[in-house]
PDB file of N, CA and C in Angstrom:
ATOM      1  N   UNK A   1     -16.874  -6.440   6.097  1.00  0.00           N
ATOM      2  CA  UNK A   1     -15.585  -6.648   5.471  1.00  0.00           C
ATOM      3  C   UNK A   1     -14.461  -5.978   6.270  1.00  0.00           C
ATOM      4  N   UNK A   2     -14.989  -5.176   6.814  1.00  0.00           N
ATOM      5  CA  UNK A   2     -13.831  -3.977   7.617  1.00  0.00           C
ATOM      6  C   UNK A   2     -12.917  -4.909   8.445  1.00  0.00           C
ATOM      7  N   UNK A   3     -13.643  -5.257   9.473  1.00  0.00           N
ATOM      8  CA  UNK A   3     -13.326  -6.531  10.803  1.00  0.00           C
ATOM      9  C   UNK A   3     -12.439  -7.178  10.309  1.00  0.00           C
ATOM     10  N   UNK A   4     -12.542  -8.098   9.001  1.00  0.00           N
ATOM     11  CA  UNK A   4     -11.787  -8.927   8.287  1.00  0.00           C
ATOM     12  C   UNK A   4     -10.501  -8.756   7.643  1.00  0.00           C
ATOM     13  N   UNK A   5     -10.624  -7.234   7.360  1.00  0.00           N
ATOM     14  CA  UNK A   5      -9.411  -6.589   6.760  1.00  0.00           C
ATOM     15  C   UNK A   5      -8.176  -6.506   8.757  1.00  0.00           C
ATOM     16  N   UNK A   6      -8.955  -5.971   9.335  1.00  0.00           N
ATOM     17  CA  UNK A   6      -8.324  -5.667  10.543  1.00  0.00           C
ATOM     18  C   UNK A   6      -7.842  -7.154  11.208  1.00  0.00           C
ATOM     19  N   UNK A   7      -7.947  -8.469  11.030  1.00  0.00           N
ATOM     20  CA  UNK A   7      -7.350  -9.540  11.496  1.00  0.00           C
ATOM     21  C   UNK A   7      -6.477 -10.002  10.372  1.00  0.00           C
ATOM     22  N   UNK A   8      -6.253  -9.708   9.352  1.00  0.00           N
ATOM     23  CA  UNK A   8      -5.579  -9.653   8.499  1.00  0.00           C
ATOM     24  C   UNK A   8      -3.754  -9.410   8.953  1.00  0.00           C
ATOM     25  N   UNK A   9      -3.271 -10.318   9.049  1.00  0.00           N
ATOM     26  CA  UNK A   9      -2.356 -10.312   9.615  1.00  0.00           C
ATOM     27  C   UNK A   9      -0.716 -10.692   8.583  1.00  0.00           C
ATOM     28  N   UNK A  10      -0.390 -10.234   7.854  1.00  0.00           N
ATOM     29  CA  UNK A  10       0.592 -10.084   6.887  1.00  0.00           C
ATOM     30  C   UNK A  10       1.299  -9.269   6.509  1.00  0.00           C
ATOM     31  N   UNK A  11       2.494  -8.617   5.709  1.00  0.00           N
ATOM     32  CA  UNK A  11       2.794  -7.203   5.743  1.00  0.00           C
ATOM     33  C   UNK A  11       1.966  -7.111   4.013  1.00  0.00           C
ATOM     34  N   UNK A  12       1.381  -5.494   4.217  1.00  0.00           N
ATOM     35  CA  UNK A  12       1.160  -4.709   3.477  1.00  0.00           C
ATOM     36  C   UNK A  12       1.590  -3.613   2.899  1.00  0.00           C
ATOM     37  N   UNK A  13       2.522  -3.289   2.014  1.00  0.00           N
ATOM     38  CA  UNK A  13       2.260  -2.113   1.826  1.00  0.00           C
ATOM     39  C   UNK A  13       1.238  -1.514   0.375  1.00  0.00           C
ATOM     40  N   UNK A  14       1.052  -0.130   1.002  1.00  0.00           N
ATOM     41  CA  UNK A  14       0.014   0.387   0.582  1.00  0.00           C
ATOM     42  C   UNK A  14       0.840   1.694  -0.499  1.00  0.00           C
ATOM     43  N   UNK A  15       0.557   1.410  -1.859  1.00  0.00           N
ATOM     44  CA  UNK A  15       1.767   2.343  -2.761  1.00  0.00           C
ATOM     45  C   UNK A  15       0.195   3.341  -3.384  1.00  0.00           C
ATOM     46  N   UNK A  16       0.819   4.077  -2.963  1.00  0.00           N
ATOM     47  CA  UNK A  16      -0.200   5.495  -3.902  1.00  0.00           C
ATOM     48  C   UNK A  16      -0.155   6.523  -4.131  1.00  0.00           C
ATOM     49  N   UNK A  17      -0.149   7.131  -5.518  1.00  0.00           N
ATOM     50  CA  UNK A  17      -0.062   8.305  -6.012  1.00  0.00           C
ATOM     51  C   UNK A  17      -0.169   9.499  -5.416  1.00  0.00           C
ATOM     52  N   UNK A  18       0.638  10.312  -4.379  1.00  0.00           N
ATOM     53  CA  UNK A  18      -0.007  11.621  -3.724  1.00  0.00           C
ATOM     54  C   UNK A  18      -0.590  12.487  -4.121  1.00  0.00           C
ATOM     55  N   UNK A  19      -0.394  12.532  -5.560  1.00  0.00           N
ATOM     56  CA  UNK A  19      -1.514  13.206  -6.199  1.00  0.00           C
ATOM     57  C   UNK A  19      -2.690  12.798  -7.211  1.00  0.00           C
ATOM     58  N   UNK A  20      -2.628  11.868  -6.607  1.00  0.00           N
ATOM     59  CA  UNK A  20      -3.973  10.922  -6.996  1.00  0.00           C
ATOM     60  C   UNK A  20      -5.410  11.574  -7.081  1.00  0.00           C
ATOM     61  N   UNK A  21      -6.103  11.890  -7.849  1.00  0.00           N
ATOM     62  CA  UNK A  21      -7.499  12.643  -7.833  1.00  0.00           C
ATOM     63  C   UNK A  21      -8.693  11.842  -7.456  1.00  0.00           C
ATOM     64  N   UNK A  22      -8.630  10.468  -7.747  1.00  0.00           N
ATOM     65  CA  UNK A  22      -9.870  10.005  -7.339  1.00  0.00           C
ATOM     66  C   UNK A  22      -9.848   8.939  -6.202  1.00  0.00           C
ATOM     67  N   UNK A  23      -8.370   8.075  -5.761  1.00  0.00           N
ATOM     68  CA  UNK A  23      -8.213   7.239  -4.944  1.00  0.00           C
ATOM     69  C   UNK A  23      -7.274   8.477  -4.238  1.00  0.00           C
ATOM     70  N   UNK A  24      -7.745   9.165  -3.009  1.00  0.00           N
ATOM     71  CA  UNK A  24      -6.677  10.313  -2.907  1.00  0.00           C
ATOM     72  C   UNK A  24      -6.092   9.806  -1.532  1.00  0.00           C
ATOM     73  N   UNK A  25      -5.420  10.603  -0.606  1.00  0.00           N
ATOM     74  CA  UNK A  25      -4.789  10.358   0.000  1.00  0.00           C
ATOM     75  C   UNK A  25      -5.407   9.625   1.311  1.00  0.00           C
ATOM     76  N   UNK A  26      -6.458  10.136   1.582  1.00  0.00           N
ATOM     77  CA  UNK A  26      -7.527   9.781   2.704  1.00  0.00           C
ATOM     78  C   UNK A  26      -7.555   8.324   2.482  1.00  0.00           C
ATOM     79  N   UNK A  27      -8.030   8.139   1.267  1.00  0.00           N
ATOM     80  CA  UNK A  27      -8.058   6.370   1.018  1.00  0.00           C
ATOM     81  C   UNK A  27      -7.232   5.855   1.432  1.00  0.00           C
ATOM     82  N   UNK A  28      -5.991   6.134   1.203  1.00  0.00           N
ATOM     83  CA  UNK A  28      -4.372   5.034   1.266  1.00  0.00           C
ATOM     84  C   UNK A  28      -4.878   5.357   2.776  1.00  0.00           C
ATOM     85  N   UNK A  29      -4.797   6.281   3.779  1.00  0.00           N
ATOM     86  CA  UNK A  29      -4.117   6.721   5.177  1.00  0.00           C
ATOM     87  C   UNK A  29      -5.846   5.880   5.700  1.00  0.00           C
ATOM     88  N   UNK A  30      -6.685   5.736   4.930  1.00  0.00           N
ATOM     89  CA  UNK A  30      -7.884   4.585   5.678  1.00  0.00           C
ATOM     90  C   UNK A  30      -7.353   3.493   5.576  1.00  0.00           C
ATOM     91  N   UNK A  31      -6.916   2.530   4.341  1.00  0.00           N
ATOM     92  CA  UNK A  31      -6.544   1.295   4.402  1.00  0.00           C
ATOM     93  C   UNK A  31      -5.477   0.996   5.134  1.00  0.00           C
ATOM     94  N   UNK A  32      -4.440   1.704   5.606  1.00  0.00           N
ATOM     95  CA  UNK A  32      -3.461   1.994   6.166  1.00  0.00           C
ATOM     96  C   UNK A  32      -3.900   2.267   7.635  1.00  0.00           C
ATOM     97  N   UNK A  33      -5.027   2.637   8.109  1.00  0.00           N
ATOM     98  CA  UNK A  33      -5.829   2.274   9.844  1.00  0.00           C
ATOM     99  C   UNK A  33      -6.207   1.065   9.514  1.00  0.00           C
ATOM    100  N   UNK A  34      -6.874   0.578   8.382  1.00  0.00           N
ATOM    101  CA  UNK A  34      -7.427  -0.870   8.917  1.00  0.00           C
ATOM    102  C   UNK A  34      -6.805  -2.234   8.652  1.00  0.00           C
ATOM    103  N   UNK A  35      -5.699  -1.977   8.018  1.00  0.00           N
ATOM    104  CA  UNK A  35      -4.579  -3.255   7.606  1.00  0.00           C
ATOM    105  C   UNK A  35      -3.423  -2.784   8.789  1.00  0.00           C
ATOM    106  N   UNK A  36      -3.596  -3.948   9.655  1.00  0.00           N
ATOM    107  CA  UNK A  36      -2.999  -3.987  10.973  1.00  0.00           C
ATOM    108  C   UNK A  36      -1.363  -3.972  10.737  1.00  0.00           C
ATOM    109  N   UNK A  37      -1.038  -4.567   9.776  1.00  0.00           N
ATOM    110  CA  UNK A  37       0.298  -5.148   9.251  1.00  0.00           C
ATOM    111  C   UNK A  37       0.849  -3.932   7.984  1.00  0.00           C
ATOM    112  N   UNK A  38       0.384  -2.941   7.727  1.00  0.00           N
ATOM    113  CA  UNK A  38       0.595  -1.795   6.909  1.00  0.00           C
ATOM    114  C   UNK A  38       1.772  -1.039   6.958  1.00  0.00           C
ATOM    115  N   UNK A  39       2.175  -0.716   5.542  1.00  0.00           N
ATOM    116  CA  UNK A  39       3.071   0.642   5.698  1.00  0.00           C
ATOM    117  C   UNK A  39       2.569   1.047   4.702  1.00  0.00           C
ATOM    118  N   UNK A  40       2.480   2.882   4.603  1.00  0.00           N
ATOM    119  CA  UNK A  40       2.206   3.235   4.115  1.00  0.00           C
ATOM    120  C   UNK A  40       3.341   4.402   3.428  1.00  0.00           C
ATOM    121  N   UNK A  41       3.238   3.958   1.515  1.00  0.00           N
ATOM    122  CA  UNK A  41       3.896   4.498   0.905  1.00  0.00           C
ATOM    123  C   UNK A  41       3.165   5.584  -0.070  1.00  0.00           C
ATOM    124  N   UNK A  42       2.855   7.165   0.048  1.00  0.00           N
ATOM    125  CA  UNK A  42       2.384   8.077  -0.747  1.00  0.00           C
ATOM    126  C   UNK A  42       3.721   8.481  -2.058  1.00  0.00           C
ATOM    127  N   UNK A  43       3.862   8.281  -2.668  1.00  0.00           N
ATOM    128  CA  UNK A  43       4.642   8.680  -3.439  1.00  0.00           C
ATOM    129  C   UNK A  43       4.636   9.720  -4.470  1.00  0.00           C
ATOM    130  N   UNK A  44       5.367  11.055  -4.115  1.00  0.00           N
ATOM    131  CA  UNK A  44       5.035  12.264  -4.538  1.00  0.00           C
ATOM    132  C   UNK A  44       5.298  12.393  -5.938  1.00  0.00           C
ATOM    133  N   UNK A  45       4.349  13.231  -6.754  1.00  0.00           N
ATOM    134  CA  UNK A  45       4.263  13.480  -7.757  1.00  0.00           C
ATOM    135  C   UNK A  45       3.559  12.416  -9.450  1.00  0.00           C
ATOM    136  N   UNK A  46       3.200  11.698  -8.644  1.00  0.00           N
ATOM    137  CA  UNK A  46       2.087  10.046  -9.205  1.00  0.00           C
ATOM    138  C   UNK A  46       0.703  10.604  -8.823  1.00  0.00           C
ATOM    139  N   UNK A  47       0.762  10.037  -9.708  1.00  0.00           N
ATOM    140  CA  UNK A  47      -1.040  10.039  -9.534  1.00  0.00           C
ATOM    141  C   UNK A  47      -1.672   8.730  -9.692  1.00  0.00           C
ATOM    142  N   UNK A  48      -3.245   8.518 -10.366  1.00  0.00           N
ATOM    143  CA  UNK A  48      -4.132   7.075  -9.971  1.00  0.00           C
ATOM    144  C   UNK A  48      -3.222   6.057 -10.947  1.00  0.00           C
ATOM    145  N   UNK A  49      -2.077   6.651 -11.893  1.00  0.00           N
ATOM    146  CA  UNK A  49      -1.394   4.788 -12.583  1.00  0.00           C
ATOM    147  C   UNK A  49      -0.221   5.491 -11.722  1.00  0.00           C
ATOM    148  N   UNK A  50       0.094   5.226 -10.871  1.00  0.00           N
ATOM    149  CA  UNK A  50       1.105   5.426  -9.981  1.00  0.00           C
ATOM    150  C   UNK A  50       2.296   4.204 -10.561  1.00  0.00           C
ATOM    151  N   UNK A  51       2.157   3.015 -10.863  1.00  0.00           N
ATOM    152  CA  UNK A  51       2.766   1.856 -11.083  1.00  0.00           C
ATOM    153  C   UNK A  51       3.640   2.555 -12.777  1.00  0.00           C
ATOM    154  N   UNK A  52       2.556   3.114 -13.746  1.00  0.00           N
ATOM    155  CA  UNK A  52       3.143   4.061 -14.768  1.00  0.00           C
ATOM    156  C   UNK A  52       4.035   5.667 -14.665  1.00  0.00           C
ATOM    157  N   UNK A  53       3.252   5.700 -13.403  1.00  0.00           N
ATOM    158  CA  UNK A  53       4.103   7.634 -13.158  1.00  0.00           C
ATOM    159  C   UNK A  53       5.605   7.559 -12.587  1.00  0.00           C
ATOM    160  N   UNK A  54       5.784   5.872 -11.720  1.00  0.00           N
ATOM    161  CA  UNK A  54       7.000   5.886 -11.431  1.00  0.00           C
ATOM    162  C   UNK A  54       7.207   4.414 -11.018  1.00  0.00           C
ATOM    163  N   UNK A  55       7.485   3.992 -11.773  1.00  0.00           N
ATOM    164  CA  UNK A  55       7.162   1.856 -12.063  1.00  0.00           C
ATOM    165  C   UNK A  55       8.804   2.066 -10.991  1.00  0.00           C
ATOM    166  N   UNK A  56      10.181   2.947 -11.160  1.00  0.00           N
ATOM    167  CA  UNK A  56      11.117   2.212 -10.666  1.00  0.00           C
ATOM    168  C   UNK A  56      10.932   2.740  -9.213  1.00  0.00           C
ATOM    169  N   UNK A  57      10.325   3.259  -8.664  1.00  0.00           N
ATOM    170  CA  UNK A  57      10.136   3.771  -6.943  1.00  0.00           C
ATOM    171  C   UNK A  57       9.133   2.174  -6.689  1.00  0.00           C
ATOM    172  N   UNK A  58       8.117   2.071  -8.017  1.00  0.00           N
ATOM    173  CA  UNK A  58       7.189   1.428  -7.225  1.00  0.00           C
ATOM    174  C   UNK A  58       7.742  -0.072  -6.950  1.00  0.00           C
ATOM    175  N   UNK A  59       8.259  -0.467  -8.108  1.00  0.00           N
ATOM    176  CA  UNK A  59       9.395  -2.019  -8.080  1.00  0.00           C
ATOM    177  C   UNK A  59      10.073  -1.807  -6.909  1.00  0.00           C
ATOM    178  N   UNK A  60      10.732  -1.124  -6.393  1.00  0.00           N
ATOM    179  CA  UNK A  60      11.964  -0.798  -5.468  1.00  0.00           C
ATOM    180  C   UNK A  60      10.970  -1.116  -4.033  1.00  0.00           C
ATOM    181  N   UNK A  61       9.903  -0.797  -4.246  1.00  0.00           N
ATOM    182  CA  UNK A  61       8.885  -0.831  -2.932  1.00  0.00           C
ATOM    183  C   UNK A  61       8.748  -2.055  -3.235  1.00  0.00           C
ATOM    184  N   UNK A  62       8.107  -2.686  -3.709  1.00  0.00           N
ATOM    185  CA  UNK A  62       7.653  -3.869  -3.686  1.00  0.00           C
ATOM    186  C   UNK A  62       8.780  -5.302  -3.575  1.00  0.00           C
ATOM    187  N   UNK A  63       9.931  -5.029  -4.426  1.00  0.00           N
ATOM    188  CA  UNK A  63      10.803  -6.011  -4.138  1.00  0.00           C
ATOM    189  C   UNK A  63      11.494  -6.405  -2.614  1.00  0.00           C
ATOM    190  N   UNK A  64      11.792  -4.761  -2.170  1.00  0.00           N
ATOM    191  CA  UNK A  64      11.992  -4.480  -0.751  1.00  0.00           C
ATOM    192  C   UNK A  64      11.165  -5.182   0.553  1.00  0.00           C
ATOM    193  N   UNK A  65       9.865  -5.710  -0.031  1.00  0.00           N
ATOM    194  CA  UNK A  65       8.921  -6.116   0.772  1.00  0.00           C
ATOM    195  C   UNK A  65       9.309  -7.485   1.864  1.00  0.00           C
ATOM    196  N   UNK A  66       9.589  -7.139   2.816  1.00  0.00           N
ATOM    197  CA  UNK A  66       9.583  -8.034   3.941  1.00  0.00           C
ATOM    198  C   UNK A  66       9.380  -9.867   3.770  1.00  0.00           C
ATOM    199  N   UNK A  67      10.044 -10.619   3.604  1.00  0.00           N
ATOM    200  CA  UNK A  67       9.185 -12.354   3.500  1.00  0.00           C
ATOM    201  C   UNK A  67       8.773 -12.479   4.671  1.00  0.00           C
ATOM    202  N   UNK A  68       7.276 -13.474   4.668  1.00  0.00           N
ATOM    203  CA  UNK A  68       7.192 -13.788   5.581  1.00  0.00           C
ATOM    204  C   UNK A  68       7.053 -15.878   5.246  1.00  0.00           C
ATOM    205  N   UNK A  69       8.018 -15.886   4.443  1.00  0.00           N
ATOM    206  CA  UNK A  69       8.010 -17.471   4.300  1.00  0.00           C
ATOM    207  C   UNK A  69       6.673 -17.817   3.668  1.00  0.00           C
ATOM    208  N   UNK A  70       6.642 -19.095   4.127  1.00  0.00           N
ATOM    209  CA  UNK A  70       5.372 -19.781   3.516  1.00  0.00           C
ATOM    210  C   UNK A  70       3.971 -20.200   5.335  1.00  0.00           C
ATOM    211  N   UNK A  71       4.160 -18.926   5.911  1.00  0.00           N
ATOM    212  CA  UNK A  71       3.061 -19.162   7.124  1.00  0.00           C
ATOM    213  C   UNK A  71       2.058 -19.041   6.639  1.00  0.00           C
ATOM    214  N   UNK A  72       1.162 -19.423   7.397  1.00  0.00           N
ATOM    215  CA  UNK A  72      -0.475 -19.301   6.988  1.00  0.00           C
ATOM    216  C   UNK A  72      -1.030 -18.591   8.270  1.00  0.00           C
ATOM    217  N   UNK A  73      -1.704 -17.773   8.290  1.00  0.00           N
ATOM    218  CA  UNK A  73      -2.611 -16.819   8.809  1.00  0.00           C
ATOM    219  C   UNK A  73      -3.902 -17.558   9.581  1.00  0.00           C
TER     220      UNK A  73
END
């Protein structure tokens, strides 16, 4: 699956709780080596419902997100 993630060619970003206890930081900063097209967003003071600890940082990330039209990969 790894390989597959790494030709993966789209933007990603990667939103996660910095103080996340069980998906912790190592995770985001791994998916974030193997998604070629990545940014990586830790967002301080969230934890694992990160989307609940701070829904308007996380909207603001996500709306912000780059188009890439209607290409296909």
């Amino acid at each position: 699956m790894i390989p597959k993630l790494r030709e993966f060619r789209r933007p990603v970003r990667i939103i996660f709780g910095a103080d996340d206890p069980y998906l912790n930081q190592g995770v985001a900063r791994t998916f974030h080596e193997v998604l070629p097209e990545s940014e990586l967003f830790l967002i301080p003071s969230a934890r694992h419902f990160v989307q609940m600890d701070e829904p308007e940082q996380v909207a603001r990330l996500i709306l912000a997100m780059p188009s890439q039209g209607n290409k296909q990969s």
